[in-house]
N, C-alpha and C. Protein backbone atom coordinates (compact mmCIF):
# COMPACT_ATOMS: atom_id res chain seq x y z
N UNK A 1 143.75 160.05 34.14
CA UNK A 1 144.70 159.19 34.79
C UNK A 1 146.08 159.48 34.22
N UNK A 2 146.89 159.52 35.23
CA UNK A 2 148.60 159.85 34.59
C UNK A 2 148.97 158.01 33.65
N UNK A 3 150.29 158.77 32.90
CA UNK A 3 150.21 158.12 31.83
C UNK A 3 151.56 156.52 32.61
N UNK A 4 152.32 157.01 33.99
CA UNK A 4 153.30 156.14 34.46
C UNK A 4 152.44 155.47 35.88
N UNK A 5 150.66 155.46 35.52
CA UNK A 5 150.30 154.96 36.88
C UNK A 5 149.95 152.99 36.02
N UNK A 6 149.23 152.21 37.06
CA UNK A 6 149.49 150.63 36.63
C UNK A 6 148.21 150.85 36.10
N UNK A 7 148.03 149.77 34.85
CA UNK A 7 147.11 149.86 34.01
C UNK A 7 145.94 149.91 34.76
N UNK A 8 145.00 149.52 34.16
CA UNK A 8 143.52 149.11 35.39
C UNK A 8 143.29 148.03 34.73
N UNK A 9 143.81 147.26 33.65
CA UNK A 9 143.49 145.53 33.50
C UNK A 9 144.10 144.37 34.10
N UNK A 10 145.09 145.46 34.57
CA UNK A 10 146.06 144.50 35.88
C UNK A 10 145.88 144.15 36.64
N UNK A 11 145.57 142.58 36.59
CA UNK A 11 145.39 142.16 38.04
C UNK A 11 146.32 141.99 39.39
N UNK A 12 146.09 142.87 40.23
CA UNK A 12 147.07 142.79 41.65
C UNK A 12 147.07 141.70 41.87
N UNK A 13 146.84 140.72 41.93
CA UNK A 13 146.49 139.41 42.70
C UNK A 13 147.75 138.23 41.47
N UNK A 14 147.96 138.82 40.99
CA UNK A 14 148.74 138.08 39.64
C UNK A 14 150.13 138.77 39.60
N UNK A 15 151.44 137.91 39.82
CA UNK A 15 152.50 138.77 39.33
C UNK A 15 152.62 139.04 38.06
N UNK A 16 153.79 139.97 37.74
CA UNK A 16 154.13 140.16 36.89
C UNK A 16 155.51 139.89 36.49
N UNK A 17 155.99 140.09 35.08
CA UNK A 17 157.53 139.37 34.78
C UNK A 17 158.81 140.16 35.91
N UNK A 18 158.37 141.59 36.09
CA UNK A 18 159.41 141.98 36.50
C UNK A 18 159.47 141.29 38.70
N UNK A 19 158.03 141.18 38.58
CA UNK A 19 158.24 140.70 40.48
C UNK A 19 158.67 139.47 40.45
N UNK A 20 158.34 138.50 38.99
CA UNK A 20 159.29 136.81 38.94
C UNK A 20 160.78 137.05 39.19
N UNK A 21 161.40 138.10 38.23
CA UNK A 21 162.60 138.36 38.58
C UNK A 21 163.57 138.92 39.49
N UNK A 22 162.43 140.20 40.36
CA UNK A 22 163.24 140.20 41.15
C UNK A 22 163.05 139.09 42.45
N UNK A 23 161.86 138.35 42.51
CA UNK A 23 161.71 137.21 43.49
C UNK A 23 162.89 136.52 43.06
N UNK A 24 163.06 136.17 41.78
CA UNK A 24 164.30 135.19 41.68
C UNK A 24 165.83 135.47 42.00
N UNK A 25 165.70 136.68 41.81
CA UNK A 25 167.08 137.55 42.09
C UNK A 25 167.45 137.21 43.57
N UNK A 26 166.17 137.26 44.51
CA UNK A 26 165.92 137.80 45.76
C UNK A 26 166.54 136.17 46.42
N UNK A 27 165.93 135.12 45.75
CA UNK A 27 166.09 133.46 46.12
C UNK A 27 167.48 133.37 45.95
N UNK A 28 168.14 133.80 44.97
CA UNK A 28 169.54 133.25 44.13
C UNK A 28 170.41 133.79 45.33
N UNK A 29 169.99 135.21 45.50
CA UNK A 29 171.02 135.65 46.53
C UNK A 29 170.69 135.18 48.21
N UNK A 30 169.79 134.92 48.41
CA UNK A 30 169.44 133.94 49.97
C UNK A 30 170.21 132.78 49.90
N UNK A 31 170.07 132.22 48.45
CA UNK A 31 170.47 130.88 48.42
C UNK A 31 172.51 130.64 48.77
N UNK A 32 172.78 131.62 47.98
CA UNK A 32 174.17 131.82 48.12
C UNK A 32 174.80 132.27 49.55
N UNK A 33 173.75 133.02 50.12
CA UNK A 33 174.51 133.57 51.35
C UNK A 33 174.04 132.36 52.12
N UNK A 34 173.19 131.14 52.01
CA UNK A 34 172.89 130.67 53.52
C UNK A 34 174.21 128.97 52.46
N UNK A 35 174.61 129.24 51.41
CA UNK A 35 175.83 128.00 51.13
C UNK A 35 177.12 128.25 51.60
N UNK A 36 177.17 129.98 51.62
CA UNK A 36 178.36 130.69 52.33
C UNK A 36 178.69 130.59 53.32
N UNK A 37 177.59 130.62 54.28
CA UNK A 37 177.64 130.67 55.72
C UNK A 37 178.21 128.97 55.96
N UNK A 38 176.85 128.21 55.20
CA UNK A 38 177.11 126.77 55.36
C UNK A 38 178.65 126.56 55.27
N UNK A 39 178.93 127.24 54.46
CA UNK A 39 180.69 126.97 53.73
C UNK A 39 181.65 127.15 54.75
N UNK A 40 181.29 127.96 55.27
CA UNK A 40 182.52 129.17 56.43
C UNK A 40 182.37 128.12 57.48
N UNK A 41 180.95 127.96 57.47
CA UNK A 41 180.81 126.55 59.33
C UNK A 41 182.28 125.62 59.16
N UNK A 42 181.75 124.67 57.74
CA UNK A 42 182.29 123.28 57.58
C UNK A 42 183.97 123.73 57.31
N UNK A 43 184.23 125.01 56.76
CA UNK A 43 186.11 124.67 56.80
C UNK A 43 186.71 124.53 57.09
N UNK A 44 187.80 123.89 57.37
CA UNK A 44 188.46 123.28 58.30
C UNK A 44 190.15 123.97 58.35
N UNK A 45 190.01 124.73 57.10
CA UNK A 45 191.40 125.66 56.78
C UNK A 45 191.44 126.86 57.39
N UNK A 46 190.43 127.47 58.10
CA UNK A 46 190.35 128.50 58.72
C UNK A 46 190.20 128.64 60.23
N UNK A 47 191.43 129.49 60.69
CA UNK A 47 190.95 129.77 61.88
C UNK A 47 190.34 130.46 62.64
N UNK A 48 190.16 130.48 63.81
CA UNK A 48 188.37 131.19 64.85
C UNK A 48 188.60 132.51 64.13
N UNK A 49 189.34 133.28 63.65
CA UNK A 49 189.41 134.91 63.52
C UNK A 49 189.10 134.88 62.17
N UNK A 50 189.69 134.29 60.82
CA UNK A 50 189.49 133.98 60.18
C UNK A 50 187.91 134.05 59.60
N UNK A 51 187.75 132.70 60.10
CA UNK A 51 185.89 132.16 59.74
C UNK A 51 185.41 133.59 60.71
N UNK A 52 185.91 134.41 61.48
CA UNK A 52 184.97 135.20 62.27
C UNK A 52 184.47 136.26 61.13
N UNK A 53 185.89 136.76 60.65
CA UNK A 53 185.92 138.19 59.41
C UNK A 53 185.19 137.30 58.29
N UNK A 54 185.37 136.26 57.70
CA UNK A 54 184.32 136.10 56.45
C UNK A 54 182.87 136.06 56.70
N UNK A 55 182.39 135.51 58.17
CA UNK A 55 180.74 135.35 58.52
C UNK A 55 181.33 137.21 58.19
N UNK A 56 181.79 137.74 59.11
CA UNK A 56 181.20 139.45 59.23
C UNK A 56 181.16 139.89 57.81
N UNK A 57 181.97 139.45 56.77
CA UNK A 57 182.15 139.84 55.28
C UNK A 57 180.62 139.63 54.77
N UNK A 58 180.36 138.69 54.67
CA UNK A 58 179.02 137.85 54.24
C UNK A 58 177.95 138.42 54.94
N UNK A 59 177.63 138.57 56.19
CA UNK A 59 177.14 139.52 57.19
C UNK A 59 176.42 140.80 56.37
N UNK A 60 178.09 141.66 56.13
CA UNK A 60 177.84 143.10 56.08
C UNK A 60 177.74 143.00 54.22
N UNK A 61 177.74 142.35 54.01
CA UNK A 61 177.96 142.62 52.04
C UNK A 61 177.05 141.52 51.44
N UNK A 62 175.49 141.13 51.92
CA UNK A 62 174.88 140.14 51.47
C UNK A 62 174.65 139.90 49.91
N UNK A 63 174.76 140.86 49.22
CA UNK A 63 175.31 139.86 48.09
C UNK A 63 176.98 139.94 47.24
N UNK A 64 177.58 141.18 47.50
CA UNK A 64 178.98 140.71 47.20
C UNK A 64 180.05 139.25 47.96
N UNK A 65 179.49 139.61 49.51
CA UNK A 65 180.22 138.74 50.23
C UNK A 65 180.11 137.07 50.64
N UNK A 66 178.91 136.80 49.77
CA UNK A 66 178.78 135.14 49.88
C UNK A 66 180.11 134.83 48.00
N UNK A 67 179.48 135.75 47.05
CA UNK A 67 180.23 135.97 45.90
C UNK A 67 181.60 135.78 46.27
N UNK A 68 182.61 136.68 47.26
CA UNK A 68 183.61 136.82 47.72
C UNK A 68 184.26 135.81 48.28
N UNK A 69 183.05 134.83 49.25
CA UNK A 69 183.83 133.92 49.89
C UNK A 69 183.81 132.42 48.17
N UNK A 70 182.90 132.61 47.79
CA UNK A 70 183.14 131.21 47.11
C UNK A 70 183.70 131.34 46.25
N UNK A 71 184.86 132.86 45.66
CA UNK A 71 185.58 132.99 44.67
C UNK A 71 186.84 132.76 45.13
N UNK A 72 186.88 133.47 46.74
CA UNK A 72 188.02 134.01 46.65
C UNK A 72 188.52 132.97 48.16
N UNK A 73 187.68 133.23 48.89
CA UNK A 73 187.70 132.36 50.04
C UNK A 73 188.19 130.75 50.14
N UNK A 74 187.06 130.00 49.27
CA UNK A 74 187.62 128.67 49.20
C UNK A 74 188.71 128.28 48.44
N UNK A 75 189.57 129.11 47.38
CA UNK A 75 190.94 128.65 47.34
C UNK A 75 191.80 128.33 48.34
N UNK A 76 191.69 128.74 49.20
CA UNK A 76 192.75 128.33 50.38
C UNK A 76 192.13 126.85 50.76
N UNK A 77 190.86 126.69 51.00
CA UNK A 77 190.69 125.43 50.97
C UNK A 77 191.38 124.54 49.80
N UNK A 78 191.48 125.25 48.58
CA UNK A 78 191.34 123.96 47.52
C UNK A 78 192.90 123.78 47.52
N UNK A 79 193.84 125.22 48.10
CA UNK A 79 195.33 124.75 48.10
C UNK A 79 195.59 123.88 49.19
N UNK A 80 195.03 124.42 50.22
CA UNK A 80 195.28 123.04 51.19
C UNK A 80 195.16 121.40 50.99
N UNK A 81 193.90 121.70 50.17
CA UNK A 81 193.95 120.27 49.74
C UNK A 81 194.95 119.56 48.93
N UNK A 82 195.23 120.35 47.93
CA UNK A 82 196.52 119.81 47.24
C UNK A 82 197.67 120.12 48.23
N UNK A 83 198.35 120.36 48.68
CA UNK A 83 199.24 120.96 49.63
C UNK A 83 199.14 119.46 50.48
N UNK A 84 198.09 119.20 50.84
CA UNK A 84 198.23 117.55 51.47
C UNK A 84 198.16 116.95 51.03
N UNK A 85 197.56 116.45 50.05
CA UNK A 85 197.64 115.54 48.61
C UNK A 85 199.23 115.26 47.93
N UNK A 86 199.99 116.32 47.87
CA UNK A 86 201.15 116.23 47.15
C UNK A 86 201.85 115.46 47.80
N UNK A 87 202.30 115.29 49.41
CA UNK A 87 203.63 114.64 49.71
C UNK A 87 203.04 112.93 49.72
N UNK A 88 201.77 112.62 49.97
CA UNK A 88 201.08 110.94 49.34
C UNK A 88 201.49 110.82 48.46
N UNK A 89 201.22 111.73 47.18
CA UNK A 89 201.18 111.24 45.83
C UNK A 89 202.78 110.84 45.61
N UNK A 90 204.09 111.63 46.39
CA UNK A 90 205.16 111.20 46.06
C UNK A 90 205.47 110.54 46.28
N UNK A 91 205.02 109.97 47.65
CA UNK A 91 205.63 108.55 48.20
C UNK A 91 205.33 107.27 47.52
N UNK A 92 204.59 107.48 46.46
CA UNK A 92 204.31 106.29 45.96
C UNK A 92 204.87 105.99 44.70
């Protein structure tokens, strides 16, 4: 028997550490792209062309581009928010 084939005490039926991780790898990044998408639906700072190029970002780059939108993407949300927040806060 070659010396890089799977043991024979291994049970197939049983994972192993490395299929936990990449299953988990595999969840973390589903999980992010379907909060991304969720993300891109609900914003309200973006317009139709806009939200069109980040779904296609997220789309074509499934795991840089959910990364991309929640680094780089939702700042414009979070300036908007302050951006409307500021002229309340003066009037008072």
């Amino acid at each position: 028997m070659l010396a890089w084939t799977t043991q024979s005490s291994s049970n197939p039926l049983i994972p192993n550490q490395w299929e936990f991780t990449v299953l988990g790898i595999g969840m973390l990044a589903l999980f992010l792209f379907v909060v991304a998408l969720i993300d891109i639906a609900r914003s309200r700072h973006l317009t139709g062309l806009a939200r069109a190029v980040w779904v296609l970002v997220v789309l074509a780059l499934p795991l840089v581009g959910p990364l991309l939108w929640l680094v780089i993407g939702r700042l414009g949300n979070a300036t908007t928010r302050v951006a409307k927040k500021s002229p309340a806060s003066s009037a008072r």
